[in-house]
C-alpha atoms as a PDB file:
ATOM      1  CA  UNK A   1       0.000   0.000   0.000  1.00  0.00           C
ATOM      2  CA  UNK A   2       1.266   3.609  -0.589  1.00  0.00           C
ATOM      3  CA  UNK A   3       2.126   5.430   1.942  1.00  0.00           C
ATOM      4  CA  UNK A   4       1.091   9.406   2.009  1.00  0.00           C
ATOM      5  CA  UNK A   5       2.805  12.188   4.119  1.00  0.00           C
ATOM      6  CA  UNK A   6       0.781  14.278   5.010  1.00  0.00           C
ATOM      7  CA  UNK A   7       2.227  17.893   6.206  1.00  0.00           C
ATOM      8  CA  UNK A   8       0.542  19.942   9.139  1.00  0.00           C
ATOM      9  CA  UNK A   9       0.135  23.681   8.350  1.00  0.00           C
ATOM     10  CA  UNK A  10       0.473  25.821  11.281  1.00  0.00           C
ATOM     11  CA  UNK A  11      -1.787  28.624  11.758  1.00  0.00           C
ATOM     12  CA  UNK A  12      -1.992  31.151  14.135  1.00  0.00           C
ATOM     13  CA  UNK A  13      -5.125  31.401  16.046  1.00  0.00           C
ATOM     14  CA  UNK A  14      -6.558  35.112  15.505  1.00  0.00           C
ATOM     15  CA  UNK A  15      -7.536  36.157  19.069  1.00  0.00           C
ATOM     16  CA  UNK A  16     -11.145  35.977  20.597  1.00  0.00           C
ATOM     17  CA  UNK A  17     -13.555  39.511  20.053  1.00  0.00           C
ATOM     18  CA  UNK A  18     -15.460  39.839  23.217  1.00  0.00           C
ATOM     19  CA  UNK A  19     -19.019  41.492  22.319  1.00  0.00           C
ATOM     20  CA  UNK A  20     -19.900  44.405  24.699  1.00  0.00           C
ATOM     21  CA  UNK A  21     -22.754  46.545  25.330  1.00  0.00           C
ATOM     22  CA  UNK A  22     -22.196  50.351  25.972  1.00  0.00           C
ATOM     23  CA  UNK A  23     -25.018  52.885  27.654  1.00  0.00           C
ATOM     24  CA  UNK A  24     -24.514  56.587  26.768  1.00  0.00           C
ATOM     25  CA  UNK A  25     -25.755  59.617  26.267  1.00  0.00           C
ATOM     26  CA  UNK A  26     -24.060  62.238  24.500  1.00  0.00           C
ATOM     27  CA  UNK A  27     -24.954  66.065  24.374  1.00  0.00           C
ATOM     28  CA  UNK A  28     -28.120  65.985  26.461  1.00  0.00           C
ATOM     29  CA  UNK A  29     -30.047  63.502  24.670  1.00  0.00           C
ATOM     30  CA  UNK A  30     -31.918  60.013  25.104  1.00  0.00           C
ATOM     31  CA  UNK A  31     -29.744  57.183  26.375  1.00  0.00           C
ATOM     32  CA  UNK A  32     -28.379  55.219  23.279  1.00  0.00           C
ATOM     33  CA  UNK A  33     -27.628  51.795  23.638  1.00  0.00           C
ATOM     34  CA  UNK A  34     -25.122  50.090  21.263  1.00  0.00           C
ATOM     35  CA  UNK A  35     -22.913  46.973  20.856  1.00  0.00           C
ATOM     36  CA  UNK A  36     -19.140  46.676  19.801  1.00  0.00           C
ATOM     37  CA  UNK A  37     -16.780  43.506  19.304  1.00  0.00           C
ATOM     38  CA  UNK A  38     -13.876  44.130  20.755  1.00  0.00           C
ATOM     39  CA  UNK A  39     -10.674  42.323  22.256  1.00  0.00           C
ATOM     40  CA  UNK A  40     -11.339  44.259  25.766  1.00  0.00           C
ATOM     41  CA  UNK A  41     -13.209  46.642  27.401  1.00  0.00           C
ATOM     42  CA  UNK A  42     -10.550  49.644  26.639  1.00  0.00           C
ATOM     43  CA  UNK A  43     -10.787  48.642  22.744  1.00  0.00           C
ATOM     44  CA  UNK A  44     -14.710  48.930  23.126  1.00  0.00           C
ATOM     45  CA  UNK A  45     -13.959  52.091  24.520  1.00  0.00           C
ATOM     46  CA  UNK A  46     -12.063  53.483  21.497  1.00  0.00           C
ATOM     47  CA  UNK A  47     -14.682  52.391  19.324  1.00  0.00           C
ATOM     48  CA  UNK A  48     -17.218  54.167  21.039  1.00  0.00           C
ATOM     49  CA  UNK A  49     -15.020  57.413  20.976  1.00  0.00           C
ATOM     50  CA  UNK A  50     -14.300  56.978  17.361  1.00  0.00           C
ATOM     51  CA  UNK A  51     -18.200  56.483  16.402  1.00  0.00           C
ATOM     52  CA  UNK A  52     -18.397  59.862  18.557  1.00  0.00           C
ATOM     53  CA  UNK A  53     -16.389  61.899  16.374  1.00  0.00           C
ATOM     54  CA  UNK A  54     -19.358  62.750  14.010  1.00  0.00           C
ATOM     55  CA  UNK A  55     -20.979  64.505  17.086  1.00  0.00           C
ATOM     56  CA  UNK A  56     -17.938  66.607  18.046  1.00  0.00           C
ATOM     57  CA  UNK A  57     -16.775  70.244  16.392  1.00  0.00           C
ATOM     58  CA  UNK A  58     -13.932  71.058  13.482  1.00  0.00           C
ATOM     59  CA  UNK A  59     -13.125  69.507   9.677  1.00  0.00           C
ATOM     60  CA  UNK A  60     -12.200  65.772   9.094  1.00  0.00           C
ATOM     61  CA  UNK A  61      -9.152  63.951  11.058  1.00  0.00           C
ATOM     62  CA  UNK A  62      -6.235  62.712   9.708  1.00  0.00           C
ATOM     63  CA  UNK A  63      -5.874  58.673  10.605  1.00  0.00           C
ATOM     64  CA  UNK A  64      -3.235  59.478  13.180  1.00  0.00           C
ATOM     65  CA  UNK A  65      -4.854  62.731  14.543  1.00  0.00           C
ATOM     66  CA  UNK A  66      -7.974  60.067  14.984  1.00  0.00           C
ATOM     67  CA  UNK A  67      -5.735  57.334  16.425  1.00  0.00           C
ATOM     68  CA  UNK A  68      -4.082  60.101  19.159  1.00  0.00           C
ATOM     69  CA  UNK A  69      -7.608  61.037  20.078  1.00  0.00           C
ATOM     70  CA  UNK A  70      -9.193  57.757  20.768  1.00  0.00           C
ATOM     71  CA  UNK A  71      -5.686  56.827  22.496  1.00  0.00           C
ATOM     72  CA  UNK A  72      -6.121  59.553  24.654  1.00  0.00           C
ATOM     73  CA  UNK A  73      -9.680  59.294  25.121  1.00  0.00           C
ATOM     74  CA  UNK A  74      -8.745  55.679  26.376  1.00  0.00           C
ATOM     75  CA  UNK A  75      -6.287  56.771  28.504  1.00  0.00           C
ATOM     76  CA  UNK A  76      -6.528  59.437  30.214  1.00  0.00           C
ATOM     77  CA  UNK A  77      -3.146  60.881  31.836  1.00  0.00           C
ATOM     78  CA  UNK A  78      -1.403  58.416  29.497  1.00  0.00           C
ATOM     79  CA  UNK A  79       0.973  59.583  26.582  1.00  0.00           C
ATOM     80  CA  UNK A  80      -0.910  58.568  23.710  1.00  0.00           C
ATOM     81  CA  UNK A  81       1.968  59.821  21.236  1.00  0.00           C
ATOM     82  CA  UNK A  82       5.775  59.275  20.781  1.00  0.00           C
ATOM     83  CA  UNK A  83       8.104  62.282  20.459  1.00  0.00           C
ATOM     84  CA  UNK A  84       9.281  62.128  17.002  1.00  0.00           C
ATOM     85  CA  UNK A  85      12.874  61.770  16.530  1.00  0.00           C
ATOM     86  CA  UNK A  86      14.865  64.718  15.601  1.00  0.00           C
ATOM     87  CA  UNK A  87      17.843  65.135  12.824  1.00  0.00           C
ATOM     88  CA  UNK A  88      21.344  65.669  14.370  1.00  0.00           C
ATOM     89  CA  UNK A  89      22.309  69.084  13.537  1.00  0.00           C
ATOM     90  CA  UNK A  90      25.997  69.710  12.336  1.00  0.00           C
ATOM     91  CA  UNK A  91      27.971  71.964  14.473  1.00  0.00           C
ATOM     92  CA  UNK A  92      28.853  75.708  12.441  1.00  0.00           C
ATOM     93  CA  UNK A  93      32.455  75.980  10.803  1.00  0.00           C
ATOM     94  CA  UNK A  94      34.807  77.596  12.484  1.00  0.00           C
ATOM     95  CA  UNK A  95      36.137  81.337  11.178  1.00  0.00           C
ATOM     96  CA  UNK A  96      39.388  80.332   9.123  1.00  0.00           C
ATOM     97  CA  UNK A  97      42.793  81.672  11.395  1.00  0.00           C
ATOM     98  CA  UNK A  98      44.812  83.884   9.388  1.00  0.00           C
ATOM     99  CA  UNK A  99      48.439  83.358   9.768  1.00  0.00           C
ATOM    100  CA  UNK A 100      50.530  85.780   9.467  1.00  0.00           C
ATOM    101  CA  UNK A 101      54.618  85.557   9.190  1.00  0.00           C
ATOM    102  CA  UNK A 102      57.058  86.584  10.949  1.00  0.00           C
ATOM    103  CA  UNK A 103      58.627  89.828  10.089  1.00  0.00           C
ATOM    104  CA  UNK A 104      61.765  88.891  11.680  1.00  0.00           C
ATOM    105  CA  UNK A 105      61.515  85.996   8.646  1.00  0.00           C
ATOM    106  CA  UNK A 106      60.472  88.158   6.114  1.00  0.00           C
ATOM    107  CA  UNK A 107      63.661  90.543   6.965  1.00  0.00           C
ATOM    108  CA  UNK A 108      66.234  87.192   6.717  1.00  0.00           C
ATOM    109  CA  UNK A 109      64.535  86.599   3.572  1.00  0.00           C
ATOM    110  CA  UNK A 110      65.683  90.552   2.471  1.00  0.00           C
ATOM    111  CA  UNK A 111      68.761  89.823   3.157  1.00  0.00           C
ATOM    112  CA  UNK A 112      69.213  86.620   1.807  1.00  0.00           C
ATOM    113  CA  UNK A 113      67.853  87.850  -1.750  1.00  0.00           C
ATOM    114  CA  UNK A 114      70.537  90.611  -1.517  1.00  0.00           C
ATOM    115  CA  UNK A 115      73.358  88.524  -1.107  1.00  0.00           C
ATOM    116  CA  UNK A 116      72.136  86.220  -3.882  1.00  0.00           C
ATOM    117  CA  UNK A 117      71.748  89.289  -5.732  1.00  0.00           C
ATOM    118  CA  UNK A 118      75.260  90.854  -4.832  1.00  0.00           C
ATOM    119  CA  UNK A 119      76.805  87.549  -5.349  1.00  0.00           C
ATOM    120  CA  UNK A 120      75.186  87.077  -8.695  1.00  0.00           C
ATOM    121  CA  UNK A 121      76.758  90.568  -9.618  1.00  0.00           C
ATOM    122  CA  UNK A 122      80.401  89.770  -8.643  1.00  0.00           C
ATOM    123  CA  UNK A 123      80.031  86.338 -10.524  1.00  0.00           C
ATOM    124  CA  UNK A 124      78.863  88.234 -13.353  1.00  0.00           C
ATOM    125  CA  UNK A 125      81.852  90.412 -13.465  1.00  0.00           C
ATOM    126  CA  UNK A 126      84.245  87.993 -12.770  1.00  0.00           C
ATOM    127  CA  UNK A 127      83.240  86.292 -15.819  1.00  0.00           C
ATOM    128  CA  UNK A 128      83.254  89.561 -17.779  1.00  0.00           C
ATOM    129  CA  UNK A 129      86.681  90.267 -16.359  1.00  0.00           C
ATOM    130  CA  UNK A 130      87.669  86.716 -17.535  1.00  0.00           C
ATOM    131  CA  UNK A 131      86.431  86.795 -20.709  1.00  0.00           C
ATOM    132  CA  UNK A 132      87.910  90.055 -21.710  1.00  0.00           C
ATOM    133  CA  UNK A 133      91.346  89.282 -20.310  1.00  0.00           C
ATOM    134  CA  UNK A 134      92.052  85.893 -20.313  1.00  0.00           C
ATOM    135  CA  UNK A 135      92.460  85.168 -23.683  1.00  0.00           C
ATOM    136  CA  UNK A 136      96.049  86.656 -24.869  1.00  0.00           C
ATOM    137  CA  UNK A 137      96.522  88.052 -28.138  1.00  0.00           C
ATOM    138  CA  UNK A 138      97.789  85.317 -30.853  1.00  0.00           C
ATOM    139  CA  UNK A 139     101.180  86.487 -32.527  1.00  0.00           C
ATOM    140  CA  UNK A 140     100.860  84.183 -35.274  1.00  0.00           C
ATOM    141  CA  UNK A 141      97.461  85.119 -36.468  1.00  0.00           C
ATOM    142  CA  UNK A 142      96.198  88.079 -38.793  1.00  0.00           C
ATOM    143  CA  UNK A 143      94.914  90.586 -37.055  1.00  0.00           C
ATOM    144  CA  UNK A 144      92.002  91.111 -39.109  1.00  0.00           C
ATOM    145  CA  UNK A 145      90.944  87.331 -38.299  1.00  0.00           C
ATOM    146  CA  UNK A 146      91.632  88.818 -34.753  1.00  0.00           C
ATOM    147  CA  UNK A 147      88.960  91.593 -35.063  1.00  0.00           C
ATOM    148  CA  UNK A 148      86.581  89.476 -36.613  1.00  0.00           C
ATOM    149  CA  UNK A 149      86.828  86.881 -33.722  1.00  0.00           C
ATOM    150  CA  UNK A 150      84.404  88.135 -30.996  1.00  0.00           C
ATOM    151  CA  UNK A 151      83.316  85.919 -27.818  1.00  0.00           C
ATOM    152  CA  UNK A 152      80.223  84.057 -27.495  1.00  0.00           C
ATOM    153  CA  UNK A 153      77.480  85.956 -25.824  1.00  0.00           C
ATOM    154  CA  UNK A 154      76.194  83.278 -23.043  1.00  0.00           C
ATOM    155  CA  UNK A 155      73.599  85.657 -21.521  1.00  0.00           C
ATOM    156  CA  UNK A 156      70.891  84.000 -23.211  1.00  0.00           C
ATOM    157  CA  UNK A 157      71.849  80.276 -21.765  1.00  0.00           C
ATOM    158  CA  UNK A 158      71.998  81.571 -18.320  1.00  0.00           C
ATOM    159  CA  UNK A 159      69.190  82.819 -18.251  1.00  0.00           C
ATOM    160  CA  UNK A 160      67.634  79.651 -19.634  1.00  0.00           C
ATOM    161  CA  UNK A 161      69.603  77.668 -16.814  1.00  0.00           C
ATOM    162  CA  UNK A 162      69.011  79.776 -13.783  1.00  0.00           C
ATOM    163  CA  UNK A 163      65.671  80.899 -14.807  1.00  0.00           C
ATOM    164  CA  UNK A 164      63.258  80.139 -12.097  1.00  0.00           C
ATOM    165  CA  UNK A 165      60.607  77.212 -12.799  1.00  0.00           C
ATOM    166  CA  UNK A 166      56.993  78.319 -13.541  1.00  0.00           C
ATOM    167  CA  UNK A 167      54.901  78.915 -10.052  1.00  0.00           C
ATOM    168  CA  UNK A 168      52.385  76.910  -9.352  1.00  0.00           C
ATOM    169  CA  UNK A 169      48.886  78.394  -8.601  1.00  0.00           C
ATOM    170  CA  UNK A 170      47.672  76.955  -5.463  1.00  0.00           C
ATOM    171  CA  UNK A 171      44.117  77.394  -4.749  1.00  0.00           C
ATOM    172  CA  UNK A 172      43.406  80.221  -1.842  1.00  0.00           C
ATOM    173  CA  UNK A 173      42.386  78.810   1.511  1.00  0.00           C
ATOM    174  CA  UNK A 174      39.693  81.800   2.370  1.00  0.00           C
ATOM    175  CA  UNK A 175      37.594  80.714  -0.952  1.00  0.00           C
ATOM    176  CA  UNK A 176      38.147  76.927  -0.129  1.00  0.00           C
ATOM    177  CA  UNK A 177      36.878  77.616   3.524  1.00  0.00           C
ATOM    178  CA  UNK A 178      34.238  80.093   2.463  1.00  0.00           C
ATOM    179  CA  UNK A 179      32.609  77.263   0.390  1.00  0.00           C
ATOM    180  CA  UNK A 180      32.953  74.111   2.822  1.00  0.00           C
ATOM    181  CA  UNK A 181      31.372  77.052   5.125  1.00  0.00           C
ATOM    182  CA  UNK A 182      28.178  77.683   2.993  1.00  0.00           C
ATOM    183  CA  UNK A 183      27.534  73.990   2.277  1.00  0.00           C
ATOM    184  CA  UNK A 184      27.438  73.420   6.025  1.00  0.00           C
ATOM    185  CA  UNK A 185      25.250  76.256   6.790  1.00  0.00           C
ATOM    186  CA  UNK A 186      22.899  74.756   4.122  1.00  0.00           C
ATOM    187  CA  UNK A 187      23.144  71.819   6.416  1.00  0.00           C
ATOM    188  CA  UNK A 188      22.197  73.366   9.318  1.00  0.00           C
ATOM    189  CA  UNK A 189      19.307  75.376   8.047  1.00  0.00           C
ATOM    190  CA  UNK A 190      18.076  71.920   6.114  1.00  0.00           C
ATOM    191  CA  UNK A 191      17.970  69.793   9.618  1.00  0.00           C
ATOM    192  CA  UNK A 192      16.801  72.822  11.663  1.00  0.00           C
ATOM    193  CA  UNK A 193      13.826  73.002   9.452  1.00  0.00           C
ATOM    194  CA  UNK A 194      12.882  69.714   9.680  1.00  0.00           C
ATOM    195  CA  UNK A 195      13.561  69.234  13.172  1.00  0.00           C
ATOM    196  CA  UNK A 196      11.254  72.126  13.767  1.00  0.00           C
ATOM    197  CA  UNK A 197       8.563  70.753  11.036  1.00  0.00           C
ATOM    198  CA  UNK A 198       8.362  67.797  13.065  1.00  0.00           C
ATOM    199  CA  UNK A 199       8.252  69.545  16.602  1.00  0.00           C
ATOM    200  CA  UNK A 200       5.152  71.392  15.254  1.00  0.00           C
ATOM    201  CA  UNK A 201       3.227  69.045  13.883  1.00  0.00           C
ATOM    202  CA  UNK A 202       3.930  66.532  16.776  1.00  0.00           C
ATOM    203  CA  UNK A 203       2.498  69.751  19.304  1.00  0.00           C
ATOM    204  CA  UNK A 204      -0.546  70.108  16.983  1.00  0.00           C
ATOM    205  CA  UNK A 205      -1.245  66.179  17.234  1.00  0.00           C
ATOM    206  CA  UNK A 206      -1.353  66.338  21.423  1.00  0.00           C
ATOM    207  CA  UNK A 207      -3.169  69.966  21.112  1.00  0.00           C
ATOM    208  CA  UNK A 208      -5.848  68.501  19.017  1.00  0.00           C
ATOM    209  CA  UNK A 209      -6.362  65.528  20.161  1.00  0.00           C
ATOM    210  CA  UNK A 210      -6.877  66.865  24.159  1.00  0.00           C
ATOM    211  CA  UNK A 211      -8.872  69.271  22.926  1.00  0.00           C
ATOM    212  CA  UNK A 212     -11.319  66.975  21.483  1.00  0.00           C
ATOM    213  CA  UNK A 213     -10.939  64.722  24.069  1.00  0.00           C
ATOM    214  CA  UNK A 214     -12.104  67.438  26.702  1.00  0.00           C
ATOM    215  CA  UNK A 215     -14.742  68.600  24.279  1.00  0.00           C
ATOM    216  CA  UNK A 216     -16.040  64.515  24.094  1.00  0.00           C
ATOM    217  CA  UNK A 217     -16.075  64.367  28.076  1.00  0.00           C
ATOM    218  CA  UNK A 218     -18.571  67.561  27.947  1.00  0.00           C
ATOM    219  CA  UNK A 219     -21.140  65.910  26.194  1.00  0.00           C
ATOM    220  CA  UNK A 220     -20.563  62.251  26.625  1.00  0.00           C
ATOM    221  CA  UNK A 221     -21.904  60.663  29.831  1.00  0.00           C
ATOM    222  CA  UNK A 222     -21.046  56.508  30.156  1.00  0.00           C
ATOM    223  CA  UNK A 223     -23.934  55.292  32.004  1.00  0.00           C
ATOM    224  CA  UNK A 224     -23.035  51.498  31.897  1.00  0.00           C
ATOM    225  CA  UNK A 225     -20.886  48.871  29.862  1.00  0.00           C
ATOM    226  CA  UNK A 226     -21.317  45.150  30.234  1.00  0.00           C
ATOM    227  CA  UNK A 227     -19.357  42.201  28.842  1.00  0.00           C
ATOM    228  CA  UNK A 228     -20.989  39.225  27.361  1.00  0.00           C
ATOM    229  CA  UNK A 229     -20.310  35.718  28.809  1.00  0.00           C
ATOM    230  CA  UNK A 230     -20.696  33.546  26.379  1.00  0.00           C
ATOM    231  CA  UNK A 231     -20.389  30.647  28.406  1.00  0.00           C
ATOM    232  CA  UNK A 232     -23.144  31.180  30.722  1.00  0.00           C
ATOM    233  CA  UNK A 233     -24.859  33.877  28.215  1.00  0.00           C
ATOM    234  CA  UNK A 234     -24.684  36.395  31.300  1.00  0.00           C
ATOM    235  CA  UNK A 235     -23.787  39.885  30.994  1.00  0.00           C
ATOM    236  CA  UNK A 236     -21.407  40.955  33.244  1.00  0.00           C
ATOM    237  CA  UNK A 237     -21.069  44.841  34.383  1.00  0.00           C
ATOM    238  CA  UNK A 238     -17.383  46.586  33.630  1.00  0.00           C
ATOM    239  CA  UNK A 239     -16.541  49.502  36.358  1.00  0.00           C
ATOM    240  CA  UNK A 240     -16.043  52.551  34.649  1.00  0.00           C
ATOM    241  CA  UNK A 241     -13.693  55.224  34.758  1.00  0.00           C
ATOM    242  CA  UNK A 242     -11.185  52.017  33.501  1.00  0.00           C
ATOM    243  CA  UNK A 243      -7.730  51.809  35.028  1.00  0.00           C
ATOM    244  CA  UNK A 244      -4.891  53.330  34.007  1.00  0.00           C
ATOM    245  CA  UNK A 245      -3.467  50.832  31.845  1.00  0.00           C
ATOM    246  CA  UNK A 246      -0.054  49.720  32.606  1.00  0.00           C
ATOM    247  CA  UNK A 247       2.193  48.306  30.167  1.00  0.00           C
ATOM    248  CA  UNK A 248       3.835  44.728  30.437  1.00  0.00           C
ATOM    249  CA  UNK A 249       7.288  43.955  29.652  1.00  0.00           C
ATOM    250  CA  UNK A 250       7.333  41.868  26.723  1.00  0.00           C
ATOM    251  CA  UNK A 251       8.094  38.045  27.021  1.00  0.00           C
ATOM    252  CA  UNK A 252      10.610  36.318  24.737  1.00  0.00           C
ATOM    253  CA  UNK A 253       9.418  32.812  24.144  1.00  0.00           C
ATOM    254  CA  UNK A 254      12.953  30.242  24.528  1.00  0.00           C
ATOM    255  CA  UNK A 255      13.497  28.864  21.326  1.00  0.00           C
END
């Protein structure tokens, strides 16, 4: 006979909705009577604040302005909103330091281009001196060959030789720092501005959502919410105000 594996899918088990029953009246009127499915009594509550909304002053909620309001509604002296987290902003430049040299430097240097200068001069005349009388007159040779003879001018290759190589143009510091200086104050403004976006519209969340909250506790009164058992098909009555609700630490299963 064949044999068949068969393989076991694991699902998780959605959790069980409770069904509750709410008594209320809200802005002087008859006492309304309506049923939510919730997981507790504190999600019934939301649900009852969020079918309120309709009855409550200014335009249409955003989903998390409607979220913070039930939250808070919920909760009452509970943070109902996280701080957002803020952009690190980049410390300024520093001003560039100027440094300036030493005149006691500049004066050696002075000096030293004289003496190359002075010493260039005497070499120069030495070799003029040399030139002129160094070479003794030839006995055996015409004397018009003589006159046409004349020495080699040389200027031309010392210049070549000694002439200083080209400079080379180095870029200057103040325009290098001035520009590293205005793309870091573009920085700055660029996180400040969002930092401060995000401030605000954090401060309008929590401003608009107690102030709808205290407008809903004007003109809502909670006369009674029960729980049904469905065991023993009993309604069971939930004290209200709820507890604050405290927050668990969360468990980490061992693998």
């Amino acid at each position: 006979m064949p044999s068949f594996l068969v393989s076991s899918i694991k699902r998780e088990r959605e959790p069980d909705l409770n069904q509750f029953r709410i008594e209320y009246v809200i802005s002087d009127d008859i006492p309304v009577e309506t049923y939510f499915m919730a997981l507790n009594e504190r999600e019934a509550i939301k649900m009852l604040a969020r079918s309120c909304l309709k009855h409550l002053s200014g335009g249409k909620l955003s989903d998390q302005a409607v979220d913070c309001f039930v939250d808070a509604f919920a909760n009452p002296g509970q943070p109902f909103l996280e701080a957002p987290e803020m952009l690190t902003v980049p410390e300024p430049l520093p001003d560039l330091e100027v440094v300036t040299e030493n005149p006691i430097k500049n004066e050696d240097r002075q000096s030293t281009g004289e003496t190359q200068k002075d010493s260039g001069e005497v070499f120069a005349t030495t070799e003029d001196d040399q030139s002129e009388g160094s070479l003794p007159a030839d006995p055996f040779r015409d004397s018009s060959d003589q006159k046409e003879t004349k020495p080699k001018d040389k200027t031309s290759d010392e210049q070549n030789v000694f002439a200083a190589p080209p400079k080379e143009t180095k870029p200057d510091p103040a325009i290098e720092h001035a520009e590293k200086k205005q793309v870091r104050d573009e920085e700055i403004i660029l996180a400040t501005t969002e930092n401060q976006r995000r401030r605000e519209e954090f401060e309008n969340l929590c401003s608009m959502a107690l102030s709808r909250v205290e407008e809903l506790n004007l003109k809502l009164s909670i006369l009674k919410i029960e729980e049904h058992n469905r065991w023993s098909d009993e309604w069971n009555c939930v004290p209200y105000p709820l507890p604050n609700e405290t927050k668990e630490p969360s468990e980490h299963p061992e693998e």
